[in-house]
N, C-alpha and C. Protein backbone atom coordinates (compact mmCIF):
# COMPACT_ATOMS: atom_id res chain seq x y z
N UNK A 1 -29.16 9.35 9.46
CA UNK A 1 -28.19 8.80 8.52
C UNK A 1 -28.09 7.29 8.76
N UNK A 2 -27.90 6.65 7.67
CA UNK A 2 -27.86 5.05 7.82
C UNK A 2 -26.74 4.98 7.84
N UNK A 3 -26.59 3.53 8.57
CA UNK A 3 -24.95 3.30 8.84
C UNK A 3 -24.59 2.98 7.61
N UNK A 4 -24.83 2.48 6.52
CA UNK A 4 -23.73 2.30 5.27
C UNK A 4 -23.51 3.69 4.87
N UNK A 5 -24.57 4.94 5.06
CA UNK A 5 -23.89 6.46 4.52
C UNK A 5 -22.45 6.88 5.60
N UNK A 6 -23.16 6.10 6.81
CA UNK A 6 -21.90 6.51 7.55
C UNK A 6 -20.39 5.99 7.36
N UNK A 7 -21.16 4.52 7.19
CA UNK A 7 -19.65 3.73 6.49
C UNK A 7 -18.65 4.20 5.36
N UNK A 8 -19.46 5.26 4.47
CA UNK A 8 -19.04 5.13 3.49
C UNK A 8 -19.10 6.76 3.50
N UNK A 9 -18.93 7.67 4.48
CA UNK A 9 -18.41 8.97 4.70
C UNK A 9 -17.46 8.69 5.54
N UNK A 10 -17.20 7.65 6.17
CA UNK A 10 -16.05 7.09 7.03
C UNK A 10 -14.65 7.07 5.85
N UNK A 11 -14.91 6.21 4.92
CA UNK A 11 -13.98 6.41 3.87
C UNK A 11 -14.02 6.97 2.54
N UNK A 12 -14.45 8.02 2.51
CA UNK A 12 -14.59 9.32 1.78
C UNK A 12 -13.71 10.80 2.25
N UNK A 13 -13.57 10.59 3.58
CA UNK A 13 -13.15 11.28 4.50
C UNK A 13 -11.71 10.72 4.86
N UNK A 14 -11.51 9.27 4.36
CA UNK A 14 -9.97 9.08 5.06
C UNK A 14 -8.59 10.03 5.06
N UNK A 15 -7.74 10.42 5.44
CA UNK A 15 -6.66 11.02 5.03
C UNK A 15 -5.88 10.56 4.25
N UNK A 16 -4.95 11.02 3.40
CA UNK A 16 -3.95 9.74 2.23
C UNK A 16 -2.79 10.16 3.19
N UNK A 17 -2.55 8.85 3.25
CA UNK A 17 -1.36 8.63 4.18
C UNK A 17 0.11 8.73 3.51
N UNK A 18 1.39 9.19 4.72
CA UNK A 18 2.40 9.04 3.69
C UNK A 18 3.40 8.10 4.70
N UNK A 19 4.47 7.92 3.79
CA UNK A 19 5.74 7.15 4.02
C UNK A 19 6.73 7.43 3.55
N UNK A 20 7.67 7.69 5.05
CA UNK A 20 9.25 8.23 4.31
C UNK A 20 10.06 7.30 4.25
N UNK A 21 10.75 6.73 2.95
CA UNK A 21 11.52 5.45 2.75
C UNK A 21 12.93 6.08 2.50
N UNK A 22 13.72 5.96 4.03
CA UNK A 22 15.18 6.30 4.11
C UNK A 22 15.89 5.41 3.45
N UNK A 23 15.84 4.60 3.00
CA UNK A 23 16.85 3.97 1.96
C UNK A 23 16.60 4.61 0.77
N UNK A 24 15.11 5.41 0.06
CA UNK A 24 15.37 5.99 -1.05
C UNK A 24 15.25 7.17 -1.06
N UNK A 25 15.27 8.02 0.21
CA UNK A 25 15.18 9.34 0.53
C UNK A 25 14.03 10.12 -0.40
N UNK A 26 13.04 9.31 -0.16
CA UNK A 26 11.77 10.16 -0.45
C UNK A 26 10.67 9.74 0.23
N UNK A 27 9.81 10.55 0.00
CA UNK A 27 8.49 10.46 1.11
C UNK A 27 7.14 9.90 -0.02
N UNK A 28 6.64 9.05 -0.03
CA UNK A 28 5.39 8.00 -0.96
C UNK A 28 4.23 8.42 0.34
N UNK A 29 3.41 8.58 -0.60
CA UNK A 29 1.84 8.36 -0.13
C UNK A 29 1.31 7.28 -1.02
N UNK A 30 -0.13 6.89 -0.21
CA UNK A 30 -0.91 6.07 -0.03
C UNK A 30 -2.25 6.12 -0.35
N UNK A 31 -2.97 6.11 -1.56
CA UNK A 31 -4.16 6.39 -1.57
C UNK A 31 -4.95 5.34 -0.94
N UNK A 32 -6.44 5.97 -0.42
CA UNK A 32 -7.30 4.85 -0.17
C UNK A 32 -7.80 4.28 -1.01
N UNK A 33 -7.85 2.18 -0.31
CA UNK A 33 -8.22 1.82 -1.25
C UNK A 33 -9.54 0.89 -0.77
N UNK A 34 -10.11 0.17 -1.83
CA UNK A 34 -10.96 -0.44 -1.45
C UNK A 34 -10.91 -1.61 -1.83
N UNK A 35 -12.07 -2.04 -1.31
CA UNK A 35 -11.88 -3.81 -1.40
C UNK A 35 -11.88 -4.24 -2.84
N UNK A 36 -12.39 -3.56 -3.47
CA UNK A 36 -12.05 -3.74 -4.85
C UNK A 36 -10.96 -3.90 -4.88
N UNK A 37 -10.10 -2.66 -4.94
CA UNK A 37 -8.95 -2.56 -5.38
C UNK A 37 -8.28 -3.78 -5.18
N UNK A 38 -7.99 -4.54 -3.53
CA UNK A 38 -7.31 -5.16 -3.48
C UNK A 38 -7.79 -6.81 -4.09
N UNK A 39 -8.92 -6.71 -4.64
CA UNK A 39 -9.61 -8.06 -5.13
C UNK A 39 -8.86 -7.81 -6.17
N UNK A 40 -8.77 -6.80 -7.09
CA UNK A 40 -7.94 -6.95 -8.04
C UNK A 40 -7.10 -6.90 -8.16
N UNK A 41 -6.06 -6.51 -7.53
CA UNK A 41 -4.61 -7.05 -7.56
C UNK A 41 -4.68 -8.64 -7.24
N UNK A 42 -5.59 -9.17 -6.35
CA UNK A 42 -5.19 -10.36 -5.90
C UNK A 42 -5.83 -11.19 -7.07
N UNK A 43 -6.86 -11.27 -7.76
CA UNK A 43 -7.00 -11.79 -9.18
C UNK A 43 -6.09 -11.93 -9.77
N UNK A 44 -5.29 -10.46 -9.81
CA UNK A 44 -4.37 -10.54 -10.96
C UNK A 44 -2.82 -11.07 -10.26
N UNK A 45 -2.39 -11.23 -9.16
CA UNK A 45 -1.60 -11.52 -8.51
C UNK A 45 -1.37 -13.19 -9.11
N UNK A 46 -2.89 -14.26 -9.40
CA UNK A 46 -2.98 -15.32 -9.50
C UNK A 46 -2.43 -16.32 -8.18
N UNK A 47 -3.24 -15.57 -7.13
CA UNK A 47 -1.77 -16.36 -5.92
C UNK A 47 -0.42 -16.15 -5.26
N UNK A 48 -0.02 -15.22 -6.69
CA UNK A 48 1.44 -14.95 -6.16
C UNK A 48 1.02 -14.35 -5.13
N UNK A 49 2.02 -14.34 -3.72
CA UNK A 49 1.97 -13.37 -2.77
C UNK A 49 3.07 -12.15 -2.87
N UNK A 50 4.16 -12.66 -3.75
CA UNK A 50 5.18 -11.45 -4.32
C UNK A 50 4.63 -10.39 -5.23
N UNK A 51 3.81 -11.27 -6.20
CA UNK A 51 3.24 -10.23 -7.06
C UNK A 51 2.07 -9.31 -6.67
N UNK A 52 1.52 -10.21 -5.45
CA UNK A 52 0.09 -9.28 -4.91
C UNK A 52 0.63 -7.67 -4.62
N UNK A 53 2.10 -7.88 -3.71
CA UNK A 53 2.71 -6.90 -2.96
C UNK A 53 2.62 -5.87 -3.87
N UNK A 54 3.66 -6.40 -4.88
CA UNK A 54 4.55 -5.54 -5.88
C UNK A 54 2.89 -4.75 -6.94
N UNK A 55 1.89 -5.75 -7.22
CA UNK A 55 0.64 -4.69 -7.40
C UNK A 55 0.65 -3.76 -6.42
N UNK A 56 0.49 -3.97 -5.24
CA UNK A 56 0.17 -2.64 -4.08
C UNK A 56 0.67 -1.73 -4.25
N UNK A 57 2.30 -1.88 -4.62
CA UNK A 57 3.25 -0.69 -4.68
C UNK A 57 2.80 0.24 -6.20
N UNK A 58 2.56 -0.34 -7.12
CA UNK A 58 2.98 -0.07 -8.38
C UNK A 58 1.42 0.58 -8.23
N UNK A 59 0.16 0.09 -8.05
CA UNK A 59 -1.19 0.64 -8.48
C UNK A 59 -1.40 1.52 -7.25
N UNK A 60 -0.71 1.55 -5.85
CA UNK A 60 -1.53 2.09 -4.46
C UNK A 60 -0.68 3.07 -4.53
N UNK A 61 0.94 3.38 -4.30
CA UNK A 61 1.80 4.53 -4.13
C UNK A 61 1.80 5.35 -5.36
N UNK A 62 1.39 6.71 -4.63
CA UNK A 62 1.87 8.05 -5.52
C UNK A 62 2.39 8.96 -5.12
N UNK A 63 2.57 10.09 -5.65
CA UNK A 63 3.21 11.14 -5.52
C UNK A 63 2.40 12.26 -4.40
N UNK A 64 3.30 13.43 -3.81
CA UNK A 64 2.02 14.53 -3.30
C UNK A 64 1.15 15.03 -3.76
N UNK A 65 1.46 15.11 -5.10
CA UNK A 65 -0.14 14.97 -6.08
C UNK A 65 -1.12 14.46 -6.03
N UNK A 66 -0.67 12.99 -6.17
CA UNK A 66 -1.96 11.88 -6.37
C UNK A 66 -1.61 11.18 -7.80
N UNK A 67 -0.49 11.48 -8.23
CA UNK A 67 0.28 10.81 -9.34
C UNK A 67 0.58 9.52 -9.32
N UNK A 68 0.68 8.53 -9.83
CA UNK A 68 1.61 7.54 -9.82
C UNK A 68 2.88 7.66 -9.96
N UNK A 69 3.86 6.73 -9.07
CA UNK A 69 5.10 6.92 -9.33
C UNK A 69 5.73 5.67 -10.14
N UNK A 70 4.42 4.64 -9.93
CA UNK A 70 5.06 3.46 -10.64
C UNK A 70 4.53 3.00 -11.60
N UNK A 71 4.90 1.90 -12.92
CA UNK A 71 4.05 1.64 -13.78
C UNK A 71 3.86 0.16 -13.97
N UNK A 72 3.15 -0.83 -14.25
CA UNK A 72 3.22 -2.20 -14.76
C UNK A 72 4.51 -2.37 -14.82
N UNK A 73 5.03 -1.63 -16.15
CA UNK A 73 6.39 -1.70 -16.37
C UNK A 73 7.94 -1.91 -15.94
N UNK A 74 7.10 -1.45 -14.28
CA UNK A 74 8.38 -1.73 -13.02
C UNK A 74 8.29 -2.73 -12.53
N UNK A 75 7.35 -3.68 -12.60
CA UNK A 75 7.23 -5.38 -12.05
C UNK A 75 8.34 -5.43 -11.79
N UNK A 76 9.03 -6.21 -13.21
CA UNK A 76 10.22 -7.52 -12.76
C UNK A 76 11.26 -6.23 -12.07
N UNK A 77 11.38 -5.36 -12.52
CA UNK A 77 12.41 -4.32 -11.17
C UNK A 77 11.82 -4.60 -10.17
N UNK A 78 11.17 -4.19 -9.74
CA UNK A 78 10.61 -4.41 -8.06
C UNK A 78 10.56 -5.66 -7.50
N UNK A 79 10.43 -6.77 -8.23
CA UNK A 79 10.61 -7.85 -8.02
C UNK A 79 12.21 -8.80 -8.16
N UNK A 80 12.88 -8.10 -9.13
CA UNK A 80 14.18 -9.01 -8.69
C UNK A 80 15.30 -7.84 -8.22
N UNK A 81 14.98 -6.56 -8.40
CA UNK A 81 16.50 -5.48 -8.60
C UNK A 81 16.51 -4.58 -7.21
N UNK A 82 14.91 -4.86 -6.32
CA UNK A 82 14.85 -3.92 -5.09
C UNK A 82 15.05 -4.75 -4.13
N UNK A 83 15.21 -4.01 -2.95
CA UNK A 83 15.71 -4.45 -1.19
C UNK A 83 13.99 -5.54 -1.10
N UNK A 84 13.64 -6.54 -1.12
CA UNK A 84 12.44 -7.07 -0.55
C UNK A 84 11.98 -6.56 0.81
N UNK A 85 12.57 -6.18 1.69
CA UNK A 85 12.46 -5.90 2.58
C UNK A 85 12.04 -4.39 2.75
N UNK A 86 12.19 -3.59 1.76
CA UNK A 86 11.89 -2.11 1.36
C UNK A 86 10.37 -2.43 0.53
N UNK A 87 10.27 -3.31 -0.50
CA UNK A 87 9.61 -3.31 -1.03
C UNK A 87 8.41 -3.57 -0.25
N UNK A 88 8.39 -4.60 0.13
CA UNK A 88 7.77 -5.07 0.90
C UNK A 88 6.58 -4.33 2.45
N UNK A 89 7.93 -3.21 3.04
CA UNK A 89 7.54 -2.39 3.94
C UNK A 89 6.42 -1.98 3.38
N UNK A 90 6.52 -0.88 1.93
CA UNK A 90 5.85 -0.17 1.35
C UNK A 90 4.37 -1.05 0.93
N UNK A 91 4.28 -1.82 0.62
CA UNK A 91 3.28 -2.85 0.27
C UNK A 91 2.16 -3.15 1.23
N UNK A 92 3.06 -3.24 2.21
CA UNK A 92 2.26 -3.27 3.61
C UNK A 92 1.31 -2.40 4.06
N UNK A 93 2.38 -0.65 3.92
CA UNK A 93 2.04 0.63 4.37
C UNK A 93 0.91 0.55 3.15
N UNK A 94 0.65 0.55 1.68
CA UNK A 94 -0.48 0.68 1.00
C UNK A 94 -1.60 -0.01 1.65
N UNK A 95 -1.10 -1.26 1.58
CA UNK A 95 -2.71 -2.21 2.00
C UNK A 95 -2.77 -2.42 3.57
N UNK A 96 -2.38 -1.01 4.18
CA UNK A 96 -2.57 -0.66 5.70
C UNK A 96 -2.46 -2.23 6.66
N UNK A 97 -1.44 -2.61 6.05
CA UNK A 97 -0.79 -4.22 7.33
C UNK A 97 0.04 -3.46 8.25
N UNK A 98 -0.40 -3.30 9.46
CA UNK A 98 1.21 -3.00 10.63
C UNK A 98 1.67 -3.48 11.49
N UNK A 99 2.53 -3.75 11.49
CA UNK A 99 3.00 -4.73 12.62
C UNK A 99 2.71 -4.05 13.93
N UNK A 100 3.21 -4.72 14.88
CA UNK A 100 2.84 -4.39 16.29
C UNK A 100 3.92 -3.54 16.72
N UNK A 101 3.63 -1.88 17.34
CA UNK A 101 4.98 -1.20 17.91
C UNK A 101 5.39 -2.46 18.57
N UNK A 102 6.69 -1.83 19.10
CA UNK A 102 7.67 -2.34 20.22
C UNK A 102 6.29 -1.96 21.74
N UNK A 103 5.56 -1.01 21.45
CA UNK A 103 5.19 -0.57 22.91
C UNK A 103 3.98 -1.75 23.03
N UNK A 104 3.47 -2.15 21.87
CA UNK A 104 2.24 -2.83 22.01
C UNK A 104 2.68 -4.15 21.80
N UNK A 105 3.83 -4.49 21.59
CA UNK A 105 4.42 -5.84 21.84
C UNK A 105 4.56 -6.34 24.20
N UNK A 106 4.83 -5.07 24.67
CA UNK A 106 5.53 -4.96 25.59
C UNK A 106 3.88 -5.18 26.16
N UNK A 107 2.96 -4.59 25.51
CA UNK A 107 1.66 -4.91 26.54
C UNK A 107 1.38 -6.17 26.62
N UNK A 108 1.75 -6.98 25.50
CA UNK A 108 1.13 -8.51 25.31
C UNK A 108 2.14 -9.27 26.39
């Protein structure tokens, strides 16, 4: 097997990840994405770094299905009417950013 089949049974195989957001008492998953994906939000972001996010949430989070929960349509909500700090988390958790535990802070 060549390493790009492997690379690319590496993420074929990923798990869809989830996230439980206690401020809205529900649990969001995470599909995988690819570099595409995030080239295009960031095209379409034009720079914004608010709007890059608020793409992540709206095109990356779905349901236990594999549904979307969000639409274009929820932009300017997500952008002026939600917690940034919620929003934001979630944005992260799509385009797999994590901060450092507390335990792996304590190693540095």
């Amino acid at each position: 097997m060549s390493l790009i089949d492997v690379a690319t049974s590496h993420f074929s195989n990923k798990h869809i990840r989830e996230l439980y957001v206690p401020e809205w008492g529900v649990t969001l998953y995470a599909k995988n994405l690819s570099l595409d994906d995030k080239t295009k939000w960031y095209t379409r972001a034009n720079g914004d770094s608010a709007d890059y996010l608020v793409y992540a949430v709206i095109f990356g989070v779905t349901d236990e299905k594999g549904d979307s929960v969000f639409d274009i349509g929820d932009k300017v909500k997500l952008r002026k009417q939600c917690d940034p700090e919620v929003v934001s988390r979630i944005a992260n958790f799509v385009l797999e950013v994590s901060a450092p535990t507390e335990e792996e802070r304590e190693k540095n």
